[in-house]
PDB file of N, CA and C in Angstrom:
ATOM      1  N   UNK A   1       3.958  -6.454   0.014  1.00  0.00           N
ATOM      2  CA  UNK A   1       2.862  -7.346   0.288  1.00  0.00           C
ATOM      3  C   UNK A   1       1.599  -6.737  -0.325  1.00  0.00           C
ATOM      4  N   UNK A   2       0.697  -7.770  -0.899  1.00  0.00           N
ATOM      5  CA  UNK A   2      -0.246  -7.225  -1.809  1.00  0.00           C
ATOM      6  C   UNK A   2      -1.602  -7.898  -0.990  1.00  0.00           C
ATOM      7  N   UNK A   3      -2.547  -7.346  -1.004  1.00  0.00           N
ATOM      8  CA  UNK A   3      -3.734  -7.986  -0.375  1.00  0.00           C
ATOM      9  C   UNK A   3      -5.000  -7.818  -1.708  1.00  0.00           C
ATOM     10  N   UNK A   4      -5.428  -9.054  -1.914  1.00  0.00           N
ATOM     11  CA  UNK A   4      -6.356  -8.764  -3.111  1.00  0.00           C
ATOM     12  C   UNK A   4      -7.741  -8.917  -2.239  1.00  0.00           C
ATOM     13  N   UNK A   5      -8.753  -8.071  -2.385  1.00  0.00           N
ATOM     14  CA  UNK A   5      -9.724  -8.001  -1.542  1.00  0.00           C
ATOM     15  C   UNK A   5     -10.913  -7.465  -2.146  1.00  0.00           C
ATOM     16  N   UNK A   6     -12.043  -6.896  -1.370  1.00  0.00           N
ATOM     17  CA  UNK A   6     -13.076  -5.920  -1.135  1.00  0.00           C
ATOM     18  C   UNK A   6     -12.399  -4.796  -0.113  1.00  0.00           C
ATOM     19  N   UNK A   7     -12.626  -3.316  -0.901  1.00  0.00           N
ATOM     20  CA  UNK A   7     -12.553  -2.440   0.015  1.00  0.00           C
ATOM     21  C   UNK A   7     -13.666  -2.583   1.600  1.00  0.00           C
ATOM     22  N   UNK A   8     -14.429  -3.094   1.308  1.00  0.00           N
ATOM     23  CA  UNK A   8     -16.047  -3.016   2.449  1.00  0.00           C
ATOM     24  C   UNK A   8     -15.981  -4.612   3.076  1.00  0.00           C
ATOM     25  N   UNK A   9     -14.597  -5.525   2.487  1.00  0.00           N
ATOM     26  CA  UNK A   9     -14.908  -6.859   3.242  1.00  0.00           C
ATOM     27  C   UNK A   9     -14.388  -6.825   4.538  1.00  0.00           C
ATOM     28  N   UNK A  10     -15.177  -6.823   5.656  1.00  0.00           N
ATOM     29  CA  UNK A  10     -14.141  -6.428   6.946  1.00  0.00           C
ATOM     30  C   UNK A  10     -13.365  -7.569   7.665  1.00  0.00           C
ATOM     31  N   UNK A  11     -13.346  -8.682   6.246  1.00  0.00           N
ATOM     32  CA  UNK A  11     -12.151  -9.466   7.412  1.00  0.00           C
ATOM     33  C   UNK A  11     -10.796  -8.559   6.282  1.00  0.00           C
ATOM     34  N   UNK A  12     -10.837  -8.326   5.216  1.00  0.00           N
ATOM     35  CA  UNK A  12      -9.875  -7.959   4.425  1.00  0.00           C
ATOM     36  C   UNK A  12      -9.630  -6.683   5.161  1.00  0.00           C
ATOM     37  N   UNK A  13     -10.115  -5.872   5.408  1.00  0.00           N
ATOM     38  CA  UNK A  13      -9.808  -4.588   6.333  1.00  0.00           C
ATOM     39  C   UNK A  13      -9.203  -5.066   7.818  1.00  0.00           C
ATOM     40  N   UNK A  14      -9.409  -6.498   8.671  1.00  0.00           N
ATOM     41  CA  UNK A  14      -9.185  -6.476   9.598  1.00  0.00           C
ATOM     42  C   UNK A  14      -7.042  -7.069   9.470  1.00  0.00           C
ATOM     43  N   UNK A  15      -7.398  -7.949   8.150  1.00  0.00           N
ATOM     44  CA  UNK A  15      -6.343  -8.568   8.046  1.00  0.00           C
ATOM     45  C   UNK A  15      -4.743  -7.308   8.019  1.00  0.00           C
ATOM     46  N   UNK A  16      -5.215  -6.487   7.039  1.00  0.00           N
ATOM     47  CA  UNK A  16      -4.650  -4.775   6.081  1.00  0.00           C
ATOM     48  C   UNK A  16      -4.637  -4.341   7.674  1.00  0.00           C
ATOM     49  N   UNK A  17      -4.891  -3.867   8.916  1.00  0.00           N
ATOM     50  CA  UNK A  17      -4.905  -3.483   9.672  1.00  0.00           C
ATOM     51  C   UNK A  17      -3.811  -4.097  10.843  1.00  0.00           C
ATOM     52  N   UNK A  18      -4.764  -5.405  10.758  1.00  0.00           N
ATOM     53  CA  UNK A  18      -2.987  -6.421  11.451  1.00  0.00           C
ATOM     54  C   UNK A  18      -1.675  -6.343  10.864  1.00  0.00           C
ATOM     55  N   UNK A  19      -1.279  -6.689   9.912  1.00  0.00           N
ATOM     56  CA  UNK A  19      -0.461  -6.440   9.029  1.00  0.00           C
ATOM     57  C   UNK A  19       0.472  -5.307   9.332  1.00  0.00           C
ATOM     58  N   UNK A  20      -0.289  -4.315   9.169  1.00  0.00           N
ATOM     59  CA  UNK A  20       0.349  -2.918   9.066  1.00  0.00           C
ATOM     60  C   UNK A  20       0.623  -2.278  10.245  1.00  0.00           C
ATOM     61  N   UNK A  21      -0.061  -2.711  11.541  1.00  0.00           N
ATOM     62  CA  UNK A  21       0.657  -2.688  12.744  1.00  0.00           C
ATOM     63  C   UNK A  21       1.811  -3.809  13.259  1.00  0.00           C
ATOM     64  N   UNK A  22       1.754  -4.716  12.420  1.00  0.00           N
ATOM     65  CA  UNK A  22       2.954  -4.781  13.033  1.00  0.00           C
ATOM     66  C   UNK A  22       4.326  -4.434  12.199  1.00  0.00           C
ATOM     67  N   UNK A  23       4.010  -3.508  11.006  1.00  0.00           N
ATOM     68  CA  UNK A  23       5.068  -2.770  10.476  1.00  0.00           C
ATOM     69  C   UNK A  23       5.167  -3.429   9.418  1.00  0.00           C
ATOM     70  N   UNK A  24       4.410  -4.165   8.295  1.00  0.00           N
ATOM     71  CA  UNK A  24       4.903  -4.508   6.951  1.00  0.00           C
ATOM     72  C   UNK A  24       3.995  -3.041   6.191  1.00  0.00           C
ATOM     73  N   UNK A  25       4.758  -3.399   4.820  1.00  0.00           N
ATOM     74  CA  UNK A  25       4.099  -2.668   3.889  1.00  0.00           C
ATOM     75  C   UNK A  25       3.292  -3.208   2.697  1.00  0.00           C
ATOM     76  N   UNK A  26       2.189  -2.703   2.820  1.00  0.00           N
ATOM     77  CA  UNK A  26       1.089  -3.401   2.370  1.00  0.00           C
ATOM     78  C   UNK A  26       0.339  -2.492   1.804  1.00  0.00           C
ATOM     79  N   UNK A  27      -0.258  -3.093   0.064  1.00  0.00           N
ATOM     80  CA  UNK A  27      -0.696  -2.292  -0.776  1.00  0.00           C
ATOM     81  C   UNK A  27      -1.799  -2.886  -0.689  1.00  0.00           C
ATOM     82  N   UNK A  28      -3.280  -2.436  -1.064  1.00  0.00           N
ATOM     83  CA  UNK A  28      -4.823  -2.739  -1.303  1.00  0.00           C
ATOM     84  C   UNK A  28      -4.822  -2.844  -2.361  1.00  0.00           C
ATOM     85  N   UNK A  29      -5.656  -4.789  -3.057  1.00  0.00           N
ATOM     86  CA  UNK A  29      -5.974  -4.151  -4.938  1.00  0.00           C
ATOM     87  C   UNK A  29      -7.662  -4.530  -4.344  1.00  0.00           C
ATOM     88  N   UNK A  30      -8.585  -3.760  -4.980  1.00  0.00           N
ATOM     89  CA  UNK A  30     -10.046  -3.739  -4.646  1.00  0.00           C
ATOM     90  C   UNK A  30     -10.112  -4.423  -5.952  1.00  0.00           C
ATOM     91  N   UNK A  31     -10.652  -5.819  -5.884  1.00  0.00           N
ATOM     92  CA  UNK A  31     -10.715  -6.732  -6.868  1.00  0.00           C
ATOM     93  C   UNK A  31     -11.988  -6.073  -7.906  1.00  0.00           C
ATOM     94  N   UNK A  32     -13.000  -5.577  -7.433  1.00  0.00           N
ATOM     95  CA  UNK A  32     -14.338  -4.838  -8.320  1.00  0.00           C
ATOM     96  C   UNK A  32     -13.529  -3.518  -8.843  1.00  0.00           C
ATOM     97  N   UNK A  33     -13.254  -2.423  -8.515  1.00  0.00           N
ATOM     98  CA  UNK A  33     -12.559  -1.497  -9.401  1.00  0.00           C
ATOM     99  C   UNK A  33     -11.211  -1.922  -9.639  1.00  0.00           C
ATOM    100  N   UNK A  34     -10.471  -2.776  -9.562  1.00  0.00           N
ATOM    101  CA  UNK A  34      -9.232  -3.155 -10.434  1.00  0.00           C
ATOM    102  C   UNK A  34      -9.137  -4.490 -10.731  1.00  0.00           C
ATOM    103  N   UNK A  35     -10.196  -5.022 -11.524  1.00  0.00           N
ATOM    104  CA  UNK A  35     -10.311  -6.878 -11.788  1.00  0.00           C
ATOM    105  C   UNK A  35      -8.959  -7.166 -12.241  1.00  0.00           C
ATOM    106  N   UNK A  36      -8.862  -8.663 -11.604  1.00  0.00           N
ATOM    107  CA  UNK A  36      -7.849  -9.499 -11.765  1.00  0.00           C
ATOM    108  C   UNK A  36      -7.773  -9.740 -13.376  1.00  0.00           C
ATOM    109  N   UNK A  37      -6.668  -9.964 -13.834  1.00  0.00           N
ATOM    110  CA  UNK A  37      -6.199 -10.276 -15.481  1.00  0.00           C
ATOM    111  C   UNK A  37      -6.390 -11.568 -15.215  1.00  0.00           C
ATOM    112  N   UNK A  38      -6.531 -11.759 -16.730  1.00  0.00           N
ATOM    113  CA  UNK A  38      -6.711 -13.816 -16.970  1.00  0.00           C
ATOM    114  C   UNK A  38      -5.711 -14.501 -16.472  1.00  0.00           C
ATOM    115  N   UNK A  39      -4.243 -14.008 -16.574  1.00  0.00           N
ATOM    116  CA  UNK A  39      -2.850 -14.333 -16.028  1.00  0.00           C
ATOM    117  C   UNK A  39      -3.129 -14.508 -14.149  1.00  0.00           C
ATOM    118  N   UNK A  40      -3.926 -13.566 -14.161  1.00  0.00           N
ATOM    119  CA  UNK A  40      -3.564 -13.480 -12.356  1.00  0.00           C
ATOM    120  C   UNK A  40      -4.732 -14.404 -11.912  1.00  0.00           C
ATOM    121  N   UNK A  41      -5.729 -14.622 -12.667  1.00  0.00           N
ATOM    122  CA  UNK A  41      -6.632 -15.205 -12.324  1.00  0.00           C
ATOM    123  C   UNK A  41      -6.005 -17.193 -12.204  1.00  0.00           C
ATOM    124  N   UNK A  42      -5.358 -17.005 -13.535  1.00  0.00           N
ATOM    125  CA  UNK A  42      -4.844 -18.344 -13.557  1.00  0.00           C
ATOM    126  C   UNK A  42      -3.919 -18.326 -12.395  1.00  0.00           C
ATOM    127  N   UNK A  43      -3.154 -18.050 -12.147  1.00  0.00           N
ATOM    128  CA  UNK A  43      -1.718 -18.262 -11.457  1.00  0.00           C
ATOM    129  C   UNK A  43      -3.217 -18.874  -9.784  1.00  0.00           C
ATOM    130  N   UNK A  44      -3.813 -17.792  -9.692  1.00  0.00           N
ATOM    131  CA  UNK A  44      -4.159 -17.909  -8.227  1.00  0.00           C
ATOM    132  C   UNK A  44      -5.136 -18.981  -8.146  1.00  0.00           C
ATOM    133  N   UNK A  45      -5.684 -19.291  -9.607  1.00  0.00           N
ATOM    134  CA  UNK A  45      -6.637 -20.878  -9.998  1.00  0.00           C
ATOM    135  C   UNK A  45      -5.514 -22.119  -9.074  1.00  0.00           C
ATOM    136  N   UNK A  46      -4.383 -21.943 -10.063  1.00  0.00           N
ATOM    137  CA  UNK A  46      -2.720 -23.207  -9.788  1.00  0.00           C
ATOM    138  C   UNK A  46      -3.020 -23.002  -8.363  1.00  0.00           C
ATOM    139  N   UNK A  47      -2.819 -22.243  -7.510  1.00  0.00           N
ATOM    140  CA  UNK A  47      -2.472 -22.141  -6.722  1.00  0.00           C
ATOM    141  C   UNK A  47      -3.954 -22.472  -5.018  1.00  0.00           C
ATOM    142  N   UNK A  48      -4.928 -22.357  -5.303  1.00  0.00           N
ATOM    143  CA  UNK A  48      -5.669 -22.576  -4.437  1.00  0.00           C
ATOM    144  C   UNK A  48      -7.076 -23.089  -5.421  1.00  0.00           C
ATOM    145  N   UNK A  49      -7.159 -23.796  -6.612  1.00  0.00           N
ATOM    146  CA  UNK A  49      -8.104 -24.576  -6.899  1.00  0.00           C
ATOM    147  C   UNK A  49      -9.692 -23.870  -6.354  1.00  0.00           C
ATOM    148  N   UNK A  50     -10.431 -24.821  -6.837  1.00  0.00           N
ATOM    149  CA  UNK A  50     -11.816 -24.461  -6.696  1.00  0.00           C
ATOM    150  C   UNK A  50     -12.202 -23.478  -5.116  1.00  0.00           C
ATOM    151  N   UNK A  51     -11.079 -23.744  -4.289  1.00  0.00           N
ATOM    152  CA  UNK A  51     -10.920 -22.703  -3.162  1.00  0.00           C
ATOM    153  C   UNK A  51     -11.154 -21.235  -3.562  1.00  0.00           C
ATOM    154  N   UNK A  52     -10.919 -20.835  -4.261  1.00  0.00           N
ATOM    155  CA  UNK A  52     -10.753 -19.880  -4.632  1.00  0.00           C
ATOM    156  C   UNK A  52     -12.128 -19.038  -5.126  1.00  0.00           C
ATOM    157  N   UNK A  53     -12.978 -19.458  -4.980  1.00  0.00           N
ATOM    158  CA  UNK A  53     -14.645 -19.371  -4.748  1.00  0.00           C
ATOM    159  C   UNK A  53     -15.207 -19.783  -3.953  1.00  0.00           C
ATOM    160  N   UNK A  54     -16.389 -18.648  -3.051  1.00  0.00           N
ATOM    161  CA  UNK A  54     -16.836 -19.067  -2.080  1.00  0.00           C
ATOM    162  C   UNK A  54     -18.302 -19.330  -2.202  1.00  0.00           C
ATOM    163  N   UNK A  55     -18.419 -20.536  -1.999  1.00  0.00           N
ATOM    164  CA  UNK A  55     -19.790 -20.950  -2.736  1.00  0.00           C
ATOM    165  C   UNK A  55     -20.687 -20.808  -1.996  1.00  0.00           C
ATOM    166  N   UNK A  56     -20.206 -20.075  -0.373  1.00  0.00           N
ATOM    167  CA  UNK A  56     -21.516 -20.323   0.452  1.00  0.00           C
ATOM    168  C   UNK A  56     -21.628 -18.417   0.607  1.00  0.00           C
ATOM    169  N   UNK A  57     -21.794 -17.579  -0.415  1.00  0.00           N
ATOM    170  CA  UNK A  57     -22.329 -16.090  -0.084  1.00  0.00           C
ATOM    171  C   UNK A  57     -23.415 -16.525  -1.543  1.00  0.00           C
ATOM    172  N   UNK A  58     -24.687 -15.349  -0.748  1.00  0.00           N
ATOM    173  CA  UNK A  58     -24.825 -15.018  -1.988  1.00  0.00           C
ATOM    174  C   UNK A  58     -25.011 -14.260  -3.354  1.00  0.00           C
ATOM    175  N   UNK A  59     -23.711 -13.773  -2.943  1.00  0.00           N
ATOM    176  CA  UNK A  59     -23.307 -13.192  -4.639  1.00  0.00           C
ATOM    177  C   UNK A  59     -23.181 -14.837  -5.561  1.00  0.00           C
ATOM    178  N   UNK A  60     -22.730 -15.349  -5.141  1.00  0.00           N
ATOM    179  CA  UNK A  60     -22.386 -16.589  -5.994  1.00  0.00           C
ATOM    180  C   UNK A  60     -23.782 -17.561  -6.321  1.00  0.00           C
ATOM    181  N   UNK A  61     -24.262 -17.616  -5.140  1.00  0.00           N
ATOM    182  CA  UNK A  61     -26.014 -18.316  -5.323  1.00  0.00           C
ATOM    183  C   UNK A  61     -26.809 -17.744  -6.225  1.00  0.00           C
ATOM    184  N   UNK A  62     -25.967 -16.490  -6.841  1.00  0.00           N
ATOM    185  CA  UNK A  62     -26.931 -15.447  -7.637  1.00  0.00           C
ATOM    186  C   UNK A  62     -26.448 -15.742  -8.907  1.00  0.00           C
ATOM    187  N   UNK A  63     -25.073 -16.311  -9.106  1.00  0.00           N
ATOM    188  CA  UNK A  63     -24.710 -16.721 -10.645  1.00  0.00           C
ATOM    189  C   UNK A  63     -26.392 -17.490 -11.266  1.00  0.00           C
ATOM    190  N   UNK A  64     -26.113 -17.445 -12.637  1.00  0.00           N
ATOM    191  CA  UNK A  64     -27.053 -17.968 -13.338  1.00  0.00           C
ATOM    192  C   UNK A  64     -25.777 -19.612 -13.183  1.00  0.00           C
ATOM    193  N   UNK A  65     -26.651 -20.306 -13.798  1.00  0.00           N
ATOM    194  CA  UNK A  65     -26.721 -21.837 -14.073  1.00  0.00           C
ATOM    195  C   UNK A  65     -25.090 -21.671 -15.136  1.00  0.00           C
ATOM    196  N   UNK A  66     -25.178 -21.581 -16.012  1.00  0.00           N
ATOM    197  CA  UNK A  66     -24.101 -21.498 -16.678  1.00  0.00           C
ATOM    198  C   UNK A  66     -22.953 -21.135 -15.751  1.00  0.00           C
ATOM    199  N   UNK A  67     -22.583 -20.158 -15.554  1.00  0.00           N
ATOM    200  CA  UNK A  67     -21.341 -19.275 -14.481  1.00  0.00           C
ATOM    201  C   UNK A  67     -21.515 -20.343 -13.102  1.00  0.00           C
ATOM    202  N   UNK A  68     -22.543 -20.797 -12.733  1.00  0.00           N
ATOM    203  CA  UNK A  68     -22.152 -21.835 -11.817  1.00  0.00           C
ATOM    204  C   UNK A  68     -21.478 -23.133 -12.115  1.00  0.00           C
ATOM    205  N   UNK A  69     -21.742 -23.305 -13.137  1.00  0.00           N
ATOM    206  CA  UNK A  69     -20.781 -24.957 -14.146  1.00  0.00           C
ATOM    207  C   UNK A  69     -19.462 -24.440 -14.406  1.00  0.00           C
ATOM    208  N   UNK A  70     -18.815 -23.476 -14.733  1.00  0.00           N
ATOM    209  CA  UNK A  70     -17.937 -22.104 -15.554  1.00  0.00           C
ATOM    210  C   UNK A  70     -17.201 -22.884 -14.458  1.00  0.00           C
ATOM    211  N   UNK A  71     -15.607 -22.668 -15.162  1.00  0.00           N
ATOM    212  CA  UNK A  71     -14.491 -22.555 -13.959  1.00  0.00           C
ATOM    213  C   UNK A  71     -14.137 -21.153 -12.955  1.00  0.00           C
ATOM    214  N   UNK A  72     -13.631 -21.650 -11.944  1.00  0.00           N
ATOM    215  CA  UNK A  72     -13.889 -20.216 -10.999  1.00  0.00           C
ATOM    216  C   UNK A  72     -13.347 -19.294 -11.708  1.00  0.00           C
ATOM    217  N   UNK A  73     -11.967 -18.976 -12.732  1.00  0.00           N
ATOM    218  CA  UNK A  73     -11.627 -18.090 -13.218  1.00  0.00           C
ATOM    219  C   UNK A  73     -12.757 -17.175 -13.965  1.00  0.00           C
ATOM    220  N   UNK A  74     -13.572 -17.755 -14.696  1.00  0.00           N
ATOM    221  CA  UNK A  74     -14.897 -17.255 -15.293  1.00  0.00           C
ATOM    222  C   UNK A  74     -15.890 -16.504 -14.155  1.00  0.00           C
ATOM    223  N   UNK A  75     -16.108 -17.045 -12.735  1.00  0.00           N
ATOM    224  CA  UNK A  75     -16.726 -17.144 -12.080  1.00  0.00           C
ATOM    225  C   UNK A  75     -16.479 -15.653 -11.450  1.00  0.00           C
ATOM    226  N   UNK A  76     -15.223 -15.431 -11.482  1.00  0.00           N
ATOM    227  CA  UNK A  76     -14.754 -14.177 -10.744  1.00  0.00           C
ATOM    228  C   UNK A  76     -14.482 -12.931 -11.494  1.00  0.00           C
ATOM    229  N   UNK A  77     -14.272 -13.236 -12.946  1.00  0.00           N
ATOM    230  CA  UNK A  77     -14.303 -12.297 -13.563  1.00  0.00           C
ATOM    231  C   UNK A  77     -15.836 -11.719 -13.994  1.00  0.00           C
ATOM    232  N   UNK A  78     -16.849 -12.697 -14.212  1.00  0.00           N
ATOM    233  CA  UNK A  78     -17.796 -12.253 -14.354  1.00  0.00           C
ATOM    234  C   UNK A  78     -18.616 -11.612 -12.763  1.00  0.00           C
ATOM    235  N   UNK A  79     -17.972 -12.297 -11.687  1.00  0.00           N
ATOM    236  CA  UNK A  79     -18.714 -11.185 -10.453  1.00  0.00           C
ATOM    237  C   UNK A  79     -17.602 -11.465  -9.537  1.00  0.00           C
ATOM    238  N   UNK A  80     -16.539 -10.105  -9.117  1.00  0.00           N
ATOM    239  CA  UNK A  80     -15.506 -10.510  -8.290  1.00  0.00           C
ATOM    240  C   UNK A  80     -15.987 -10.757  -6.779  1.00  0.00           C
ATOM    241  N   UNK A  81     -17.374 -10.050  -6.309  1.00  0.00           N
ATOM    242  CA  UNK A  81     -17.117 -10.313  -5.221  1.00  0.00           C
ATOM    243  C   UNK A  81     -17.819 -12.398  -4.914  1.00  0.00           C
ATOM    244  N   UNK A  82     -17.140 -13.049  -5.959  1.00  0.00           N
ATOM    245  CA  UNK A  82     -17.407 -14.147  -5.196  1.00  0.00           C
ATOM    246  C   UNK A  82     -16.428 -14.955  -4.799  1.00  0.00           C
ATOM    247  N   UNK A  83     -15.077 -14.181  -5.185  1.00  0.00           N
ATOM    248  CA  UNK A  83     -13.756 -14.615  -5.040  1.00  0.00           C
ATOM    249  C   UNK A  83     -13.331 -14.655  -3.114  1.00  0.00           C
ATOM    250  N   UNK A  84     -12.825 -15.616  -2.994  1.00  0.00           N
ATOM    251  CA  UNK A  84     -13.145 -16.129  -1.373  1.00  0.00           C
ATOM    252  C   UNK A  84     -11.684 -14.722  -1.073  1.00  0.00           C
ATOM    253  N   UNK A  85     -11.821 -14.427  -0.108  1.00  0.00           N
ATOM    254  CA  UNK A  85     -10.773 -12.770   0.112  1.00  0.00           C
ATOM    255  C   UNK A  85     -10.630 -13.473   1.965  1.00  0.00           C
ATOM    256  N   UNK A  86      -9.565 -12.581   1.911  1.00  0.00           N
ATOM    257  CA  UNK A  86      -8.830 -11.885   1.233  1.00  0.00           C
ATOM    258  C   UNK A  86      -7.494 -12.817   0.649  1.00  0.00           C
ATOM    259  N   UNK A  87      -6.866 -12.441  -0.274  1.00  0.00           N
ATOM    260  CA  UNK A  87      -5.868 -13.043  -1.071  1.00  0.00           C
ATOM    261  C   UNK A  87      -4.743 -11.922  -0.597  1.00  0.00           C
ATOM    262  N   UNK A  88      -3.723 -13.035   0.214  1.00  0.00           N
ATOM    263  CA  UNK A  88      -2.499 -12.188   0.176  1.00  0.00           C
ATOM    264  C   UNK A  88      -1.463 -12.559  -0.493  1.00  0.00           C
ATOM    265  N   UNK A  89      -0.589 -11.768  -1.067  1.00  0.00           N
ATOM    266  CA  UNK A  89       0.607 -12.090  -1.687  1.00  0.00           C
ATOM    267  C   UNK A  89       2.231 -11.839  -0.940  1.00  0.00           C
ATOM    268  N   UNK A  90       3.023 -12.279  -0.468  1.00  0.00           N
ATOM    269  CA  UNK A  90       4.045 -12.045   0.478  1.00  0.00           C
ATOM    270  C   UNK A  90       4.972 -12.252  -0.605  1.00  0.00           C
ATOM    271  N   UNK A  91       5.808 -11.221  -1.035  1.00  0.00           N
ATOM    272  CA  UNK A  91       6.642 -11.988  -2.531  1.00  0.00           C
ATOM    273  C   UNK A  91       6.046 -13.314  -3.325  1.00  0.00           C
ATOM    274  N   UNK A  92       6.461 -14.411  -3.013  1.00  0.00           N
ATOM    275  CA  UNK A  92       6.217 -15.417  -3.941  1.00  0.00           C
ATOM    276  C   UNK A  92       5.175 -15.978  -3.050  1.00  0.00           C
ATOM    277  N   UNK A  93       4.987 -16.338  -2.117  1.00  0.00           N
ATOM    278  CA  UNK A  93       4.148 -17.030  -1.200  1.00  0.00           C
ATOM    279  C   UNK A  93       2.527 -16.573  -1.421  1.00  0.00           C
ATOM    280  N   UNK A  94       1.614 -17.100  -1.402  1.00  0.00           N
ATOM    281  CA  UNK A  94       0.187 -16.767  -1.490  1.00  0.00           C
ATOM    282  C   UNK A  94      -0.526 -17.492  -0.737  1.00  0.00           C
ATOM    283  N   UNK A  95      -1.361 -16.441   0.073  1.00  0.00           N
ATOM    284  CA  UNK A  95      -2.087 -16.864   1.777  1.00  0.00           C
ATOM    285  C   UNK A  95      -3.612 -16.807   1.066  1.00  0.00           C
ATOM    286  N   UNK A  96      -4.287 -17.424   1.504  1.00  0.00           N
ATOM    287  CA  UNK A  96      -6.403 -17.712   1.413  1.00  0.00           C
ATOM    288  C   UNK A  96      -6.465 -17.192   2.645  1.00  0.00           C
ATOM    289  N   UNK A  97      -7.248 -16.312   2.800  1.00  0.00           N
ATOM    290  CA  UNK A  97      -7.983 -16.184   3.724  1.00  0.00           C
ATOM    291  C   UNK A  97      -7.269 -15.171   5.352  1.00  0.00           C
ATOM    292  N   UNK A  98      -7.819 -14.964   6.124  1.00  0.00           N
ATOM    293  CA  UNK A  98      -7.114 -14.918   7.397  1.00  0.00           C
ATOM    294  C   UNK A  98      -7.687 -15.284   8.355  1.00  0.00           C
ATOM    295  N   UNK A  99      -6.753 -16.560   9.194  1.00  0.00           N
ATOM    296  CA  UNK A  99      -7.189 -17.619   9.996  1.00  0.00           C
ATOM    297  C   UNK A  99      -5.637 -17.543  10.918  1.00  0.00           C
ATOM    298  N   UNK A 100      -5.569 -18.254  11.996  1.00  0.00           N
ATOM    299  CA  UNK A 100      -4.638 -18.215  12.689  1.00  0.00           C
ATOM    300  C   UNK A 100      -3.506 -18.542  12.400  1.00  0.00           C
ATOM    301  N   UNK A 101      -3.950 -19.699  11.148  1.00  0.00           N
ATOM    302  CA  UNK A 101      -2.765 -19.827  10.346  1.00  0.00           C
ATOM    303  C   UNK A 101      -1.970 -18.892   9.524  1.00  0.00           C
ATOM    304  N   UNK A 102      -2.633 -18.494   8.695  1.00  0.00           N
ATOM    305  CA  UNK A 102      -2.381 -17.419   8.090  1.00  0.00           C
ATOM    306  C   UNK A 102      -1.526 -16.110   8.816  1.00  0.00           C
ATOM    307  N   UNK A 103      -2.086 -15.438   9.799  1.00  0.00           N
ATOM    308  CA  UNK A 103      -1.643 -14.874  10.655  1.00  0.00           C
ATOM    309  C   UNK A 103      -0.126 -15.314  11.323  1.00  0.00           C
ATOM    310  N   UNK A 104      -0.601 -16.557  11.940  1.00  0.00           N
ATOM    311  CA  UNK A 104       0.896 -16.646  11.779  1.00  0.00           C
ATOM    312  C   UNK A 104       2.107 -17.028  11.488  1.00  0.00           C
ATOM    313  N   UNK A 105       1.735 -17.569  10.048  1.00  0.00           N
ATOM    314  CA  UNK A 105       2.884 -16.860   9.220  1.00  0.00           C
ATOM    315  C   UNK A 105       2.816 -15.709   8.826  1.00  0.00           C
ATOM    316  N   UNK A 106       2.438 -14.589   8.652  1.00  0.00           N
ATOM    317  CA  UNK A 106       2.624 -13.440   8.605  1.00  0.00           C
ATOM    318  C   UNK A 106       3.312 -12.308   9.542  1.00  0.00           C
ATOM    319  N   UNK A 107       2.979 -12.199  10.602  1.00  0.00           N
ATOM    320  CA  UNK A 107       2.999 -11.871  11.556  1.00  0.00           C
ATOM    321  C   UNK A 107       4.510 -11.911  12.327  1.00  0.00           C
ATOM    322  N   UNK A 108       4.742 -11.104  12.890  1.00  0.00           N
ATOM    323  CA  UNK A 108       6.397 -11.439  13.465  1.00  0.00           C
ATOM    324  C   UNK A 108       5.860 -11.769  14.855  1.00  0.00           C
TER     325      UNK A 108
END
């Protein structure tokens, strides 16, 4: 299980914490020191659409005008922390966020 995150985002630390007590194994990628590839960026575009940016922080209110028109893939490579986190990966399955839903499916 892969969690794509912020080391300092503390729902991504709270999620990495649940997780791992209840016994999965779970790796950290810190999206700012290990940016997402264009490949991973796309796959997770397919997969959760304009979701995939969170338009209400503001790191993102801080894009210039251009990068705000930009598709989110642009959006995140040029500043990751506006990528909505945490992003989990469960083999093939891919979770937004952690919400009760989320949780539980994860969760035994």
């Amino acid at each position: 299980m892969i969690i794509y995150g912020l080391r300092t985002c503390p729902v991504c630390q709270r999620a990495q914490k649940a997780l791992e007590a209840d016994g999965k194994q779970v790796s950290f990628r810190d999206v700012r020191a290990e940016p997402l590839s264009e490949a991973e960026l796309a796959e997770l575009y397919a997969e959760f659409g304009n979701r995939l940016v969170d338009r209400k922080t503001n790191d993102y209110r801080s894009l210039n005008i251009w990068l705000k028109n930009a598709e989110a893939e642009a959006q995140i490579a040029a500043q990751p922390k506006v990528m909505a986190r945490p992003i989990i990966r469960d083999q093939e399955t891919l979770y937004l966020g952690w919400d009760a839903e989320v949780e539980k499916a994860l969760l035994a």
